[in-house]
C-alpha atoms as a PDB file:
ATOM      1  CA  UNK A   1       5.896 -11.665 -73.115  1.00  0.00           C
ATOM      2  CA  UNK A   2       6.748 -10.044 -69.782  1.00  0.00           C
ATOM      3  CA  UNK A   3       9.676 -11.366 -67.793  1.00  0.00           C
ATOM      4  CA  UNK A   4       8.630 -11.069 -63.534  1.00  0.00           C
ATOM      5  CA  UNK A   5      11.284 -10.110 -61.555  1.00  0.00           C
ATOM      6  CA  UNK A   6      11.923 -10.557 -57.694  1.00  0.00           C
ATOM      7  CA  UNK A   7      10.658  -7.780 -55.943  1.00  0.00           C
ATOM      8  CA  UNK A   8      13.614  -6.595 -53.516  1.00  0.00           C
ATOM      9  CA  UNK A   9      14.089  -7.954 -50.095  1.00  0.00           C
ATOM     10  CA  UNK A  10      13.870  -5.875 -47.346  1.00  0.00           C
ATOM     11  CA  UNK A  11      16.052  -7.382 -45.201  1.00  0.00           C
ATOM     12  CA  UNK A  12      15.056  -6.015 -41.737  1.00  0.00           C
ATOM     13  CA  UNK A  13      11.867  -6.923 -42.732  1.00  0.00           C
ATOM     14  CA  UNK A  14      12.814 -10.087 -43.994  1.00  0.00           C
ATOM     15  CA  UNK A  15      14.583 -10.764 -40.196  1.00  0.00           C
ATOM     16  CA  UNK A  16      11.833 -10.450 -38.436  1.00  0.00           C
ATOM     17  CA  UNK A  17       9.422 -12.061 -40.200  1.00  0.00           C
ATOM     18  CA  UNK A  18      11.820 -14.979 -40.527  1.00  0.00           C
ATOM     19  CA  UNK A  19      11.917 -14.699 -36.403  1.00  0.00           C
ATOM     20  CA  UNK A  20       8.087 -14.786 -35.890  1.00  0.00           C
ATOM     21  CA  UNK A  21       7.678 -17.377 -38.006  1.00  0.00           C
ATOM     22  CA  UNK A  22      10.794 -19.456 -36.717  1.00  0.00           C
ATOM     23  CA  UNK A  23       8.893 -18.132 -32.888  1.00  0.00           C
ATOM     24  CA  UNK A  24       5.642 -19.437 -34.169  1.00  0.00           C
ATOM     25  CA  UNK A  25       6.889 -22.928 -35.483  1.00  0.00           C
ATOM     26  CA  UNK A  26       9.079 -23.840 -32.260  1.00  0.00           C
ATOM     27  CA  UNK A  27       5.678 -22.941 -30.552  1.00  0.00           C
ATOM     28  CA  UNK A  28       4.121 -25.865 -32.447  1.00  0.00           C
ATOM     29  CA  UNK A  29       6.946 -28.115 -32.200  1.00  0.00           C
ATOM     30  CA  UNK A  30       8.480 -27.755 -28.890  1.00  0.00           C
ATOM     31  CA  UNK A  31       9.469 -30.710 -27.407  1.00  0.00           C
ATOM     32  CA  UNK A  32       8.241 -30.356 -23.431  1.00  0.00           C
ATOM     33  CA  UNK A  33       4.429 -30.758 -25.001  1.00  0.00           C
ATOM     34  CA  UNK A  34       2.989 -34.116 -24.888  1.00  0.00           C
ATOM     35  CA  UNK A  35       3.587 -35.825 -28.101  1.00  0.00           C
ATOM     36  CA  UNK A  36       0.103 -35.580 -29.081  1.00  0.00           C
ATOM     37  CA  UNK A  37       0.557 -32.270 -29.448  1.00  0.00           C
ATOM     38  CA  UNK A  38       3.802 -31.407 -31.381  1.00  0.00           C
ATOM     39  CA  UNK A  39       3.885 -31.239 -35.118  1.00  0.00           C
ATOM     40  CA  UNK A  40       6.400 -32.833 -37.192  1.00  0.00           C
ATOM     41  CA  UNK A  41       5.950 -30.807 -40.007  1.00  0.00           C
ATOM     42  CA  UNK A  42       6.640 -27.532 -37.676  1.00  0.00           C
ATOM     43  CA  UNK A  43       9.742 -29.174 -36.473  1.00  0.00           C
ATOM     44  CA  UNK A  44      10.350 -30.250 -40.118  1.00  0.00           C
ATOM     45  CA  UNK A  45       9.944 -26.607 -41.483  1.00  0.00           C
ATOM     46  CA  UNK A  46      11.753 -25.401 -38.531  1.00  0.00           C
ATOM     47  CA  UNK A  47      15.255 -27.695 -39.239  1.00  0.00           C
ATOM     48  CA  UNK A  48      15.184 -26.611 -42.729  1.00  0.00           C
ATOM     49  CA  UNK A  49      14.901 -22.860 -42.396  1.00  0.00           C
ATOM     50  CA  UNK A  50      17.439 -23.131 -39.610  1.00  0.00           C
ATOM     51  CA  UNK A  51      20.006 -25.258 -41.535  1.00  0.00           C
ATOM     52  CA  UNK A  52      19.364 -23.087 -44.663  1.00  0.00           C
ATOM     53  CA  UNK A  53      20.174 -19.749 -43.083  1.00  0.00           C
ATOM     54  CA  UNK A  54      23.306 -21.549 -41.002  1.00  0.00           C
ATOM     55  CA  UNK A  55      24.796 -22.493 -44.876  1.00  0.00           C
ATOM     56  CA  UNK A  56      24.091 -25.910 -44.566  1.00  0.00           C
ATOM     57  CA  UNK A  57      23.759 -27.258 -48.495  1.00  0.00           C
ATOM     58  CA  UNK A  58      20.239 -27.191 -49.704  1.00  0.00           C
ATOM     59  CA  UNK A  59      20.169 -31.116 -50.112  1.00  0.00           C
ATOM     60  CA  UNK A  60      21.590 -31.759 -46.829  1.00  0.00           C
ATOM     61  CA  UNK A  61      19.015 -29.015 -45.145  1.00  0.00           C
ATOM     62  CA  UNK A  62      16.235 -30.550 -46.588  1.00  0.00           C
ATOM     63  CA  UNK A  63      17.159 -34.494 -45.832  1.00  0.00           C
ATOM     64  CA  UNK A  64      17.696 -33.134 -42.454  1.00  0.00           C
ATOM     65  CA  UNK A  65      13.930 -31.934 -42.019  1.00  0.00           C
ATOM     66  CA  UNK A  66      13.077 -34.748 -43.392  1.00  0.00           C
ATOM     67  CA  UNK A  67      14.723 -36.919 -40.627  1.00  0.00           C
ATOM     68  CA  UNK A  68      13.279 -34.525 -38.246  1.00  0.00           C
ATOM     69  CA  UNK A  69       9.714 -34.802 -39.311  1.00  0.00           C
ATOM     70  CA  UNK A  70       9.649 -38.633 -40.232  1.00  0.00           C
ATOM     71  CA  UNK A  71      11.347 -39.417 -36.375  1.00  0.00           C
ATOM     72  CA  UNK A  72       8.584 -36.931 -34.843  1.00  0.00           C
ATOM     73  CA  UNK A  73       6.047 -38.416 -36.801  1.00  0.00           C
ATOM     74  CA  UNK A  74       6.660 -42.289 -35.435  1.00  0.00           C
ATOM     75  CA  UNK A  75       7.232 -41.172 -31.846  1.00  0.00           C
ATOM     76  CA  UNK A  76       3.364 -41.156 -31.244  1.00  0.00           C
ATOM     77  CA  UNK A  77       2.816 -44.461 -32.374  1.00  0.00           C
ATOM     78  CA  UNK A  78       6.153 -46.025 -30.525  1.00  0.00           C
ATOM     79  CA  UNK A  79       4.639 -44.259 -27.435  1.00  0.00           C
ATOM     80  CA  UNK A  80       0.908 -45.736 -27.717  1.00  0.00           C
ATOM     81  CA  UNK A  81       2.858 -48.895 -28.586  1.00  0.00           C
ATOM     82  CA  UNK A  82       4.729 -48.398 -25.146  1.00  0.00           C
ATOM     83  CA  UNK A  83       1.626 -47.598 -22.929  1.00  0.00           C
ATOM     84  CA  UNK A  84      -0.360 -50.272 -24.662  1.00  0.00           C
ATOM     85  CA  UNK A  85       2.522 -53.007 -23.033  1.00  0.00           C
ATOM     86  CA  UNK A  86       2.700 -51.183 -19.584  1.00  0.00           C
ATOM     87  CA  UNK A  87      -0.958 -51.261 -19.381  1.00  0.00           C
ATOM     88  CA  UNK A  88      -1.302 -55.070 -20.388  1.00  0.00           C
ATOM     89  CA  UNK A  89       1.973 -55.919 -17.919  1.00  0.00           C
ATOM     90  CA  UNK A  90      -0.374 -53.786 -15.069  1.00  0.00           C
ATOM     91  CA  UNK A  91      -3.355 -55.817 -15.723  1.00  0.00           C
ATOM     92  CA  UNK A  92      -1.634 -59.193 -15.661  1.00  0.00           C
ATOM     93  CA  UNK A  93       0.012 -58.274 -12.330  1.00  0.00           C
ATOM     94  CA  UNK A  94      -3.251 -57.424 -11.089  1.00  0.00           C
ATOM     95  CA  UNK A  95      -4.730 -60.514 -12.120  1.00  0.00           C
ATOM     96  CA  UNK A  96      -1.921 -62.040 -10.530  1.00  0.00           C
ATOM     97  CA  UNK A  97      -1.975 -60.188  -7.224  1.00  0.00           C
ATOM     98  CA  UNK A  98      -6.165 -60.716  -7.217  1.00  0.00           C
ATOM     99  CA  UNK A  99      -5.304 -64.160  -7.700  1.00  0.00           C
ATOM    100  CA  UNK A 100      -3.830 -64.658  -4.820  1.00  0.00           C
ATOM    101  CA  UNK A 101      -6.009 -62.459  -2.751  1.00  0.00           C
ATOM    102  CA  UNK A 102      -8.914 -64.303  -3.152  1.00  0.00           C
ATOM    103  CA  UNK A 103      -7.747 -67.300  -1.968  1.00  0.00           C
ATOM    104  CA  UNK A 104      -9.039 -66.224   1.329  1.00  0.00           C
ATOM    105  CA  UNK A 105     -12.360 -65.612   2.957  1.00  0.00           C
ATOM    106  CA  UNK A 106     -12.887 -61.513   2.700  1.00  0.00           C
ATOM    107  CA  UNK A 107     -12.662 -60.409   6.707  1.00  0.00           C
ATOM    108  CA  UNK A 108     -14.798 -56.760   5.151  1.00  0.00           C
ATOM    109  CA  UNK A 109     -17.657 -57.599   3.571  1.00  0.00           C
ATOM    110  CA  UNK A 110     -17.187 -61.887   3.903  1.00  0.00           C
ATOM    111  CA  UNK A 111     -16.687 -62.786   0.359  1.00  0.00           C
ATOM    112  CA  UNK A 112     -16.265 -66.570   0.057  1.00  0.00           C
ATOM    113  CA  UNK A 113     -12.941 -67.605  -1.687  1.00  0.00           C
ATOM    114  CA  UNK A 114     -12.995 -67.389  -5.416  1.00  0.00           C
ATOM    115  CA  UNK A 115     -15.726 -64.740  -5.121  1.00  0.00           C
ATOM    116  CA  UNK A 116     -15.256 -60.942  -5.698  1.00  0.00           C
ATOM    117  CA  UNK A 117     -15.468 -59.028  -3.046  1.00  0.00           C
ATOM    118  CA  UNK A 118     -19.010 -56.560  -2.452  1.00  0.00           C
ATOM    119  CA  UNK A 119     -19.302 -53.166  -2.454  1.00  0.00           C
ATOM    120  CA  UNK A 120     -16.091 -51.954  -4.142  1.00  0.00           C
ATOM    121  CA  UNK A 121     -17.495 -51.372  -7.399  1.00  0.00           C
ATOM    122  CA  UNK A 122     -16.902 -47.787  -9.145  1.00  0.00           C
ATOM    123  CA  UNK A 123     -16.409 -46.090  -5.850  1.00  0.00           C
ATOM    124  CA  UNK A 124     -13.106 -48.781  -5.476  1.00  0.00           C
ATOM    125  CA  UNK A 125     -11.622 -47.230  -9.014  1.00  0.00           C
ATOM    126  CA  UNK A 126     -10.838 -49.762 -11.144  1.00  0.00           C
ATOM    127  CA  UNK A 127      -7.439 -51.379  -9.733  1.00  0.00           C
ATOM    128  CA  UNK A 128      -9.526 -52.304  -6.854  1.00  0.00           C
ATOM    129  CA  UNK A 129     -11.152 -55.613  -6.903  1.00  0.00           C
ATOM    130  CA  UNK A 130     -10.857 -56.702  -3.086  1.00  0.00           C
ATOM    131  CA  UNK A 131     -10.922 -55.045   0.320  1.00  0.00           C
ATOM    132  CA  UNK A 132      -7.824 -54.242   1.458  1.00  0.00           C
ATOM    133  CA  UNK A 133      -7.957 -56.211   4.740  1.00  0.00           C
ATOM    134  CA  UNK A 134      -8.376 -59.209   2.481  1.00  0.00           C
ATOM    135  CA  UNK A 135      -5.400 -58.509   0.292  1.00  0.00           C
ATOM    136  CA  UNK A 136      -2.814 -58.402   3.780  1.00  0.00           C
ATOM    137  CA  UNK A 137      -4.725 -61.525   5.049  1.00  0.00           C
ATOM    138  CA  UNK A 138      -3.921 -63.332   2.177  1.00  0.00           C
ATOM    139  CA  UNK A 139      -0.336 -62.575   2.516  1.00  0.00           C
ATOM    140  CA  UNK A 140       0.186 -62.559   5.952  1.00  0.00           C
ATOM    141  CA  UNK A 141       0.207 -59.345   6.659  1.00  0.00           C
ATOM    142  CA  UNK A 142      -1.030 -57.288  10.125  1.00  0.00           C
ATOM    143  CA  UNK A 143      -3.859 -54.042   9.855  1.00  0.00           C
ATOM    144  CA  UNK A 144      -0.811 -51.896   9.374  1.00  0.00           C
ATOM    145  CA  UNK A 145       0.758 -53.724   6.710  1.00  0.00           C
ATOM    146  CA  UNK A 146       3.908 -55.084   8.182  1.00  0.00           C
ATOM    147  CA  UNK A 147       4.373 -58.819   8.221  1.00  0.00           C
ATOM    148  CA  UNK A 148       3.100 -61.275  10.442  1.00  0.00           C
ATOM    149  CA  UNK A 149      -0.432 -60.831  12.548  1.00  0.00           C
ATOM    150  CA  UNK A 150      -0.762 -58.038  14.962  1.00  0.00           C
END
């Protein structure tokens, strides 16, 4: 039977390949990049190696990377979650502000009340469903904007 042994560490060696790879795993994890794009288990390998070589306890070091990853890891979803609301509050104040807007004749394209208005389609983009002189008739609102009719 033949006993393996540890080959010896070079430890300049050892340094920097520990930096490159420390280099190339704050790469994937770093925290300006849209969530999308960082990886929890790069920020989990990351927090170990660093609290490992800092003489943080083994069991401590490794429950932190956990905490790291598993908190990375839900931060896409909480952040779809979070879009998913802002978008649905948008489109029910649009709805609301359309509401109101077509309440009036369209002065543009003469659009009876109720109706949509014509011609702003995909050219409009998608927030816009009336002409904009409609929307400040139906509040009150002058050709600049400002209240009251000019």
């Amino acid at each position: 039977m033949t006993i393996m042994t540890d080959a010896p560490v070079n430890s300049l060696r050892f340094a920097a390949d520990l930096a490159c790879l420390k280099a190339d795993l704050a790469h994937a994890a770093q925290e300006h990049q849209p969530i999308e794009h960082q990886d929890p288990a790069a920020l989990g390998f990351l927090t170990v190696i660093d609290e490992l070589t800092s003489g943080t306890d083994p069991t401590i070091a490794v429950a932190k990377a956990m905490e790291a990853y598993s908190g990375l890891k839900c931060r896409p979803r909480e952040n779809e979650e979070a879009t998913d609301a802002r978008r649905r509050q948008e489109d029910q104040d649009l709805a609301a502000a359309e509401e109101i807007t077509r309440k009036v004749v369209c002065p543009t394209c003469g659009s009876e009340a109720r109706m949509r208005c014509r011609g702003t389609g995909a050219s409009g983009g998608l927030k816009k469903k009336s002409h904009a002189d409609r929307y400040r008739l139906a509040r009150g609102l002058g050709p600049d904007g400002s209240k009251g009719r000019s």
